[in-house]
Protein backbone atom coordinates (compact mmCIF):
# COMPACT_ATOMS: atom_id res chain seq x y z
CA UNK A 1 78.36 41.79 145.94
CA UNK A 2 81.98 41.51 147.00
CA UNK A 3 82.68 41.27 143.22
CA UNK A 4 80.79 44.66 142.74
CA UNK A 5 82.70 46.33 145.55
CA UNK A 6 85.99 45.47 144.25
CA UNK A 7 85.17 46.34 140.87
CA UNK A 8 83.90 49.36 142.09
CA UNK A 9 87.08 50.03 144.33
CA UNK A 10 89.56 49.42 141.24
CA UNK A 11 87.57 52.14 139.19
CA UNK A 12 87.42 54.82 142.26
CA UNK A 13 91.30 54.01 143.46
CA UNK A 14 92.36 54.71 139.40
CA UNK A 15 90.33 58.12 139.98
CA UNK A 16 92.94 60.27 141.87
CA UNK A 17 95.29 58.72 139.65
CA UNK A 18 94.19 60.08 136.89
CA UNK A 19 94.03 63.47 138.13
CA UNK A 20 97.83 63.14 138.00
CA UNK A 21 97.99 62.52 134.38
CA UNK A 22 95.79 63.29 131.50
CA UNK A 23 93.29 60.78 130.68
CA UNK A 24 94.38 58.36 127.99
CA UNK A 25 92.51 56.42 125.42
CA UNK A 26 93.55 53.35 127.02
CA UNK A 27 92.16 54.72 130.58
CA UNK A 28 88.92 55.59 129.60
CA UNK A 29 88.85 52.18 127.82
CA UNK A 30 89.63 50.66 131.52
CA UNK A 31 86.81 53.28 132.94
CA UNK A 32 84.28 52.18 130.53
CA UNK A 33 85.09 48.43 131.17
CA UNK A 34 84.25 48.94 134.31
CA UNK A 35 81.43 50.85 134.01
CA UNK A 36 80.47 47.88 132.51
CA UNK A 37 80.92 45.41 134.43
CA UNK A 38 79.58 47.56 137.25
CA UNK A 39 76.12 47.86 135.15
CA UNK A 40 76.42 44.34 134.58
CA UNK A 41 76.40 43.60 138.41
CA UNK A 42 73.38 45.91 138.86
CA UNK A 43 70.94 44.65 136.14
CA UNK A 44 71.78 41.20 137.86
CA UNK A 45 70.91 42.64 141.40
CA UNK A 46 67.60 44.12 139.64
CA UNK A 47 66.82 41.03 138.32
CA UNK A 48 66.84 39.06 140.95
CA UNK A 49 65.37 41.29 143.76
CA UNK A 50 62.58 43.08 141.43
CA UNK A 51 60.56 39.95 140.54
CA UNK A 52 59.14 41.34 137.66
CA UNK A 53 56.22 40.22 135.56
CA UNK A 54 56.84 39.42 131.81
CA UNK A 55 55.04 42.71 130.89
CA UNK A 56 57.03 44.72 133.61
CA UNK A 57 60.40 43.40 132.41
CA UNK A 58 59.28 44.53 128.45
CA UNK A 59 58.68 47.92 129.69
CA UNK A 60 61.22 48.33 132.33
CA UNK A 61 64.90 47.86 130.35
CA UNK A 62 64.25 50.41 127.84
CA UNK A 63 63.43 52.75 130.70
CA UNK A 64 66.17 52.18 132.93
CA UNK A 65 68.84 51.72 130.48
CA UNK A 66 67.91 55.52 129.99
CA UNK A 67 68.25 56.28 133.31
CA UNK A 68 71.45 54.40 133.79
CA UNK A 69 72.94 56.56 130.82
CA UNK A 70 71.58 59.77 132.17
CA UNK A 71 73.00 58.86 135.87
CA UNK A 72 76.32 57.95 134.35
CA UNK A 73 76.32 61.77 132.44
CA UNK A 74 76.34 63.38 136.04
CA UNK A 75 78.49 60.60 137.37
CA UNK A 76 81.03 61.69 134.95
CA UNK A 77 80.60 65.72 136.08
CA UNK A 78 81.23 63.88 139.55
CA UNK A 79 84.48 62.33 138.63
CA UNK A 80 85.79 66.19 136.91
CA UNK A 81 84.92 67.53 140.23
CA UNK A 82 87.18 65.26 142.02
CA UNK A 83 89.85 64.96 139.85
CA UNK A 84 90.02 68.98 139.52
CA UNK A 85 89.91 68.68 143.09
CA UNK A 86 92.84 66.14 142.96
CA UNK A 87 94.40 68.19 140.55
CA UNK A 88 94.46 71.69 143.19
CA UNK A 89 94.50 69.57 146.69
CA UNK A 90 97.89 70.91 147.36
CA UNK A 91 97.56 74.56 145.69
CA UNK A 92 94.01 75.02 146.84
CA UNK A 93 92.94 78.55 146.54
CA UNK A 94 89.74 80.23 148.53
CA UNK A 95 88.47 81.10 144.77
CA UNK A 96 88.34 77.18 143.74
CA UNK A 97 87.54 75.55 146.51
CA UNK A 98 84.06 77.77 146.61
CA UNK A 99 84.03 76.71 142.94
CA UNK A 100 84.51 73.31 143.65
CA UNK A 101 82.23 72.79 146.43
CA UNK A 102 79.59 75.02 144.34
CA UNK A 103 79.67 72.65 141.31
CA UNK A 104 79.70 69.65 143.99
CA UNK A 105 76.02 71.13 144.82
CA UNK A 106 74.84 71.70 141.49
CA UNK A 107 75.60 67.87 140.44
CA UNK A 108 74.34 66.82 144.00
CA UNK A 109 70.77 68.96 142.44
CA UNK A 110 71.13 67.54 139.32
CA UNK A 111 70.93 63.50 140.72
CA UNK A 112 67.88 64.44 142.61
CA UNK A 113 66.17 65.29 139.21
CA UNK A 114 67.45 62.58 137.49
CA UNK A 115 66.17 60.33 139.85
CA UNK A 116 62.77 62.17 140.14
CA UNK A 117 62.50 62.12 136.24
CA UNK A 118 62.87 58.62 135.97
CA UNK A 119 60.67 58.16 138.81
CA UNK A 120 58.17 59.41 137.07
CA UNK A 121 58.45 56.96 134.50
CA UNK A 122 58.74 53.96 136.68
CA UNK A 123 55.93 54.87 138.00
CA UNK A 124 53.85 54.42 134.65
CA UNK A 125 54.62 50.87 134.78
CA UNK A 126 55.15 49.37 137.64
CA UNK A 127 53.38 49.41 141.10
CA UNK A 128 54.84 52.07 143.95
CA UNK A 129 56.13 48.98 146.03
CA UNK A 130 58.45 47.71 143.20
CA UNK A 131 59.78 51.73 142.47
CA UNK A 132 60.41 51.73 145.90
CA UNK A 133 62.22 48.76 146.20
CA UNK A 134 63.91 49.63 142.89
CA UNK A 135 65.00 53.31 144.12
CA UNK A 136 66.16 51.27 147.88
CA UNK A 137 68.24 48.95 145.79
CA UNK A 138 69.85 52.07 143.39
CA UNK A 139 70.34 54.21 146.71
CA UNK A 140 71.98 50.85 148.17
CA UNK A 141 74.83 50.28 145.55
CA UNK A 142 75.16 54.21 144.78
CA UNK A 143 76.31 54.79 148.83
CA UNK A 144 78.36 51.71 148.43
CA UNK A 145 79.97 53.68 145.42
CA UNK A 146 80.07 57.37 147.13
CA UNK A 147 81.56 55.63 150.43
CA UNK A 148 84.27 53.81 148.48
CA UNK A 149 85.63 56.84 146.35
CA UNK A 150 84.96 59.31 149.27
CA UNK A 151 87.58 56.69 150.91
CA UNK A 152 90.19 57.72 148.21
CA UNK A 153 89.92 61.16 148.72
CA UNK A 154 92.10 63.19 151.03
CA UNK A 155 90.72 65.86 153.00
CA UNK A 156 91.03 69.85 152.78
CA UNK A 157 94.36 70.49 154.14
């Protein structure tokens, strides 16, 4: 978990950095490496706490490799947020920051139906206690994630 943490805190630290400069091929080489690695971590954590059957595990990868990929398409409308909000913290205007903070709630909308969508599906094929201990162990290492790049941004001056 440590591992996970300071994977996570390399990739979140190198976010207001990049708001500085435009994002190279060789930084969103670094972002998808980590990405990976950070997947990595959380199939393992899956794994191990999910005790799945042999049929489960058939029919649960497919599924949540889709949900991974759709969570990481609004993850990535997360990290334009915040770097356009790196990008303006010091020229912040009334006009973006109500643009800012209304984009921040669409995304924010936009997880919750991800996460009900996929729900959905979970639910086809495995039992409620396992897609609620699935969904506790997402919402575990996603506010380990928010709490570690909230860390790395400043506040509204």
């Amino acid at each position: 978990m440590k591992t996970l943490i300071s994977l996570l805190f390399c990739l979140v630290v190198a976010s207001p950095l990049m708001a500085q400069q435009p994002l190279t091929a060789e930084k969103q080489r670094e972002i998808n490496i980590s990405r990976k690695l950070v997947n990595d971590k959380r199939n393992t954590a899956l794994a191990y706490n999910m005790k799945f059957t042999q049929e489960e595990k058939e029919k649960f990868w497919p599924v949540y490799r889709e949900y991974r990929e759709a969570t990481a398409r609004v993850g990535d409308k997360r990290l334009a947020i915040i770097v356009d909000y790196v990008d303006h913290h010091d020229s912040m205007s009334e006009g973006k920051a109500k643009q800012l903070l209304d984009q921040y709630f669409t995304t924010e909308k936009e997880v919750i139906r991800v996460k009900e969508k996929y729900v959905r599906k979970f639910r086809r094929i495995l039992p409620q206690t396992k897609v609620v201990r699935l969904m506790q162990i997402e919402n575990r290492m996603d506010s380990m994630i928010d709490m570690k790049i909230t860390e790395g941004i400043p506040l509204m001056d």
